[in-house]
Protein backbone atom coordinates (compact mmCIF):
# COMPACT_ATOMS: atom_id res chain seq x y z
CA UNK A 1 -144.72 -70.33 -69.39
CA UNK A 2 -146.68 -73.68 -69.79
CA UNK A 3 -149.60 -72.64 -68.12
CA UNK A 4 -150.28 -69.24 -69.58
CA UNK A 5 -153.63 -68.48 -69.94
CA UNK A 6 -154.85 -70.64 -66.96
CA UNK A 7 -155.92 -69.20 -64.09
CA UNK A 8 -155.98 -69.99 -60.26
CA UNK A 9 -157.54 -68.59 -57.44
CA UNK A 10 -156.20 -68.28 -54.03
CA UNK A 11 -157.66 -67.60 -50.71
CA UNK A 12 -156.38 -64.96 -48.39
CA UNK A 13 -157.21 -63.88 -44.73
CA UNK A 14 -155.03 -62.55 -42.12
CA UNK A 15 -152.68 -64.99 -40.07
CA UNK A 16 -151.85 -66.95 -43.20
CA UNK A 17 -148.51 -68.84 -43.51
CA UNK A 18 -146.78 -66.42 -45.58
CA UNK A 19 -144.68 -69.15 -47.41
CA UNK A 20 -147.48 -70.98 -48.13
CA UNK A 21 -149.20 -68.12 -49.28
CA UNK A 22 -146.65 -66.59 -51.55
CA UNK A 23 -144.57 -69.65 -52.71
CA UNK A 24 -147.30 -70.93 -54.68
CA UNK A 25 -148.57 -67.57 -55.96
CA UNK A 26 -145.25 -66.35 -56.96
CA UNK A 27 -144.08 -69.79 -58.69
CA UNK A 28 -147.43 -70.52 -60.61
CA UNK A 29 -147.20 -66.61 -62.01
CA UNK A 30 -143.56 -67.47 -62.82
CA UNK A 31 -145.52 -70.47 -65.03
CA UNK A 32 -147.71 -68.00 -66.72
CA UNK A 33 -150.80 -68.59 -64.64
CA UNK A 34 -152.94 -65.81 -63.52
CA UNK A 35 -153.52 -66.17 -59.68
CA UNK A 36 -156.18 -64.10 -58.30
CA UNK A 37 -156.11 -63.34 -54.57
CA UNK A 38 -160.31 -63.67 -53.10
CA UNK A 39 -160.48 -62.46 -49.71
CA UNK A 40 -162.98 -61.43 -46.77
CA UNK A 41 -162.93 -58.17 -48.35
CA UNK A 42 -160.96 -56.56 -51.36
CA UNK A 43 -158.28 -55.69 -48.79
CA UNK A 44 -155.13 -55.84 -47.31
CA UNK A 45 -154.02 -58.86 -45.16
CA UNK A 46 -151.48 -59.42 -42.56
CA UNK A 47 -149.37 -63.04 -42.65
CA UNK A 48 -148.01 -64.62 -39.44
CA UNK A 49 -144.89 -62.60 -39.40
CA UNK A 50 -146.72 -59.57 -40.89
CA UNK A 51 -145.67 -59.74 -44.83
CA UNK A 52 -149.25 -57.88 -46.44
CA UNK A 53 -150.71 -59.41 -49.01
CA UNK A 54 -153.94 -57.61 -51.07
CA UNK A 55 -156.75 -60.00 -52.38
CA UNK A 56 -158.43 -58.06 -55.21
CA UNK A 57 -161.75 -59.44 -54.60
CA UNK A 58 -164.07 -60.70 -51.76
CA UNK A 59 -165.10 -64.64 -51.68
CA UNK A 60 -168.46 -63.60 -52.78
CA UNK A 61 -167.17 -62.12 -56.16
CA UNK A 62 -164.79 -65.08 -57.04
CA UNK A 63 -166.97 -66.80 -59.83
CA UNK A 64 -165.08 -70.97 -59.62
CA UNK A 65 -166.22 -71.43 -63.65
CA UNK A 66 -163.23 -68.81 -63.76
CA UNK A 67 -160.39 -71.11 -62.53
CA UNK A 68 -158.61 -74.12 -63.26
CA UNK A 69 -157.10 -74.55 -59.37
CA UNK A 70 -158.07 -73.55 -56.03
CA UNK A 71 -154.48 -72.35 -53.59
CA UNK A 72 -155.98 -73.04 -49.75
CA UNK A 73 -152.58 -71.45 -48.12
CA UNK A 74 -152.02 -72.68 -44.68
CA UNK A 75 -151.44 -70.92 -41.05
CA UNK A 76 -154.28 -69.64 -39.03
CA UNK A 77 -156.20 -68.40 -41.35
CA UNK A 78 -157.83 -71.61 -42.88
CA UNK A 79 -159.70 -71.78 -39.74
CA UNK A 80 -161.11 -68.22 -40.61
CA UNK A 81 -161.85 -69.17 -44.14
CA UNK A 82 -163.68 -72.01 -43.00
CA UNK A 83 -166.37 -70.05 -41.65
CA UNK A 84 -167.70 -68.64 -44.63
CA UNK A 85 -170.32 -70.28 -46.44
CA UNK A 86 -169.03 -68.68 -49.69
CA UNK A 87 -165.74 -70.21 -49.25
CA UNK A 88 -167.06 -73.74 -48.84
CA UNK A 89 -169.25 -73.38 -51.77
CA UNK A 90 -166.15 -72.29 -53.69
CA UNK A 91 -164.24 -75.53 -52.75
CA UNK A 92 -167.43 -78.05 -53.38
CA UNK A 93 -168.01 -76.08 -56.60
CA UNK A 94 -164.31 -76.54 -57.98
CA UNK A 95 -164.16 -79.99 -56.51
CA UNK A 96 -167.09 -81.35 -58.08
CA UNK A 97 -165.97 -79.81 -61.17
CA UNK A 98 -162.32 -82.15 -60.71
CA UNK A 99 -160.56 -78.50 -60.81
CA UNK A 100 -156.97 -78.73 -58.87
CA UNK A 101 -157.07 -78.16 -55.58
CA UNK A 102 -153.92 -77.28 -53.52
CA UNK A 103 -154.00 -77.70 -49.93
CA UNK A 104 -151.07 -77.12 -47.46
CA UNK A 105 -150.71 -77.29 -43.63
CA UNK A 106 -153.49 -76.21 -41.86
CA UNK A 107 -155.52 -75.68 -45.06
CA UNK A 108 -156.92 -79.14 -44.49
CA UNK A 109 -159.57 -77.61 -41.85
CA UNK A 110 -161.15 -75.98 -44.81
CA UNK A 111 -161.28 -78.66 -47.30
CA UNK A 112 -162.39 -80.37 -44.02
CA UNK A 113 -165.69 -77.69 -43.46
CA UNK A 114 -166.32 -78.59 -47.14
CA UNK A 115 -166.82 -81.99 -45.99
CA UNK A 116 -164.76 -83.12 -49.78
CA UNK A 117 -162.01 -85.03 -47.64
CA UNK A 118 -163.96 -88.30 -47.27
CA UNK A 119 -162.04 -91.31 -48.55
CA UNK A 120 -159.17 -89.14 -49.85
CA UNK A 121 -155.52 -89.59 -49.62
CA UNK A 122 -153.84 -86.87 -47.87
CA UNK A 123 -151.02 -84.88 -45.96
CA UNK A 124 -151.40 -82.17 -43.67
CA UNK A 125 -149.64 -80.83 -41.07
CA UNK A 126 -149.35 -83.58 -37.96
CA UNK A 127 -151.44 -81.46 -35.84
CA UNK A 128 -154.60 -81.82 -38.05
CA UNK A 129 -154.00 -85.21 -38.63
CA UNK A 130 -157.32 -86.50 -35.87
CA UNK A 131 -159.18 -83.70 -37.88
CA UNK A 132 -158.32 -85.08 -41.17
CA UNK A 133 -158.57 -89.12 -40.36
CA UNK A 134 -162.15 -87.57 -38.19
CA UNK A 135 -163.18 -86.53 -42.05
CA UNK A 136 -162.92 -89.61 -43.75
CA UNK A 137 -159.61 -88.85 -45.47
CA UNK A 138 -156.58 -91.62 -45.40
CA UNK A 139 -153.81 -89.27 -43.85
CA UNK A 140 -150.42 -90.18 -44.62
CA UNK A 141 -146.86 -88.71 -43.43
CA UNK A 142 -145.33 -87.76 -46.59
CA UNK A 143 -144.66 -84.46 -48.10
CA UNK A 144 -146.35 -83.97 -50.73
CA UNK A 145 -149.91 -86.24 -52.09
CA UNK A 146 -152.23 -86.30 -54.81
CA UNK A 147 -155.24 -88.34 -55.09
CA UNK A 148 -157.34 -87.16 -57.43
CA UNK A 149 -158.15 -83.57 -57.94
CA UNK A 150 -156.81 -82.70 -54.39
CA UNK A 151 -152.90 -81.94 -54.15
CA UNK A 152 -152.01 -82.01 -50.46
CA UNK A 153 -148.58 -80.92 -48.70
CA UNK A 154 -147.12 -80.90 -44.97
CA UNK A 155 -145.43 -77.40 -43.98
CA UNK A 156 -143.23 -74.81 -46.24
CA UNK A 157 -140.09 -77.22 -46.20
CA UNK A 158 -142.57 -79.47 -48.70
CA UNK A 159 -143.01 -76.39 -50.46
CA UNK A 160 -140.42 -77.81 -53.70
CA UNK A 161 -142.22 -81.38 -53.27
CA UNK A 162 -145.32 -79.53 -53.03
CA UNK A 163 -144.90 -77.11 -56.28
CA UNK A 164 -143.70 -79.31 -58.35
CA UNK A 165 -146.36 -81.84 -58.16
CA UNK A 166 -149.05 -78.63 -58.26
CA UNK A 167 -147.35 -77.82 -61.46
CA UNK A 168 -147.18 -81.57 -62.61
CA UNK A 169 -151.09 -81.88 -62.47
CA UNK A 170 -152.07 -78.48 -63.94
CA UNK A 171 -150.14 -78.89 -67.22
CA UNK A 172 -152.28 -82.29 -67.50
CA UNK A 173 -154.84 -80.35 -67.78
């Protein structure tokens, strides 16, 4: 229960990897942390292989003086969440403000649309990889990175790698 009393926000639309959605949520509340879910919509979501998941609040509502970390879960969705200007505002805001920033997978594209990637070390998924390097970012093959404020993982087998070093650099803080 190290990080009790922090608090993390994590962004939800349908088509999102559902391990990389609910690995991270479920092991940082195991740590004490209070993850909220922001979303579209307060509503219910549908994963890849249909597990729901509810945020409690829309993107527009999520306030990022609230949080110490940003979760960008991977799957289709980032390339939903990308399109909202609220969204990108929330990852410049928390960036700029050196808050954690978890990415995994495809969550890349949004950090991407954010346009925070340039001259960054990080992982992604292979098939971003052009998108990343196309950013500015130094993409490397490895599962799990941190440079910074930005904590960056492959696919849910990194999910351990991934965790643990998301954990590692919130209890720094």
């Amino acid at each position: 229960m190290e990080l009790k009393g922090k608090r993390a926000l994590s962004l939800l639309h349908d088509h999102v990897e559902d391990l990389e959605f609910w690995y991270p949520t479920l092991r940082l509340r195991e740590e004490g942390m209070i993850v909220d879910v922001a979303g579209e919509k307060a509503q219910s979501y549908l994963g890849k292989y249909g597990v729901p998941a509810t945020a409690t609040m829309s993107w527009d509502e999520a306030d990022p003086a609230d949080y110490e970390a940003l979760l960008v879960p991977g799957g289709w969705a980032p390339d939903r969440i990308r399109r909202f200007e609220a969204v990108l505002e929330i990852v410049r805001t928390m960036n700029a403000d050196g808050k954690i920033i978890g990415q995994i997978c495809h969550a890349g594209w949004v950090l991407i649309s954010a346009g925070i990637l340039n001259g960054k070390r990080v992982t992604s998924t292979p098939g971003i990889r052009d998108d990343m390097t196309n950013a500015g970012a130094n993409w490397v093959d490895e599962p799990v990175v941190v440079d910074g404020n930005i904590v960056s993982s492959r696919r849910p087998p990194d999910l351990p790698d991934y965790l643990r070093a998301l954990i590692a650099e919130l209890r720094r803080l």
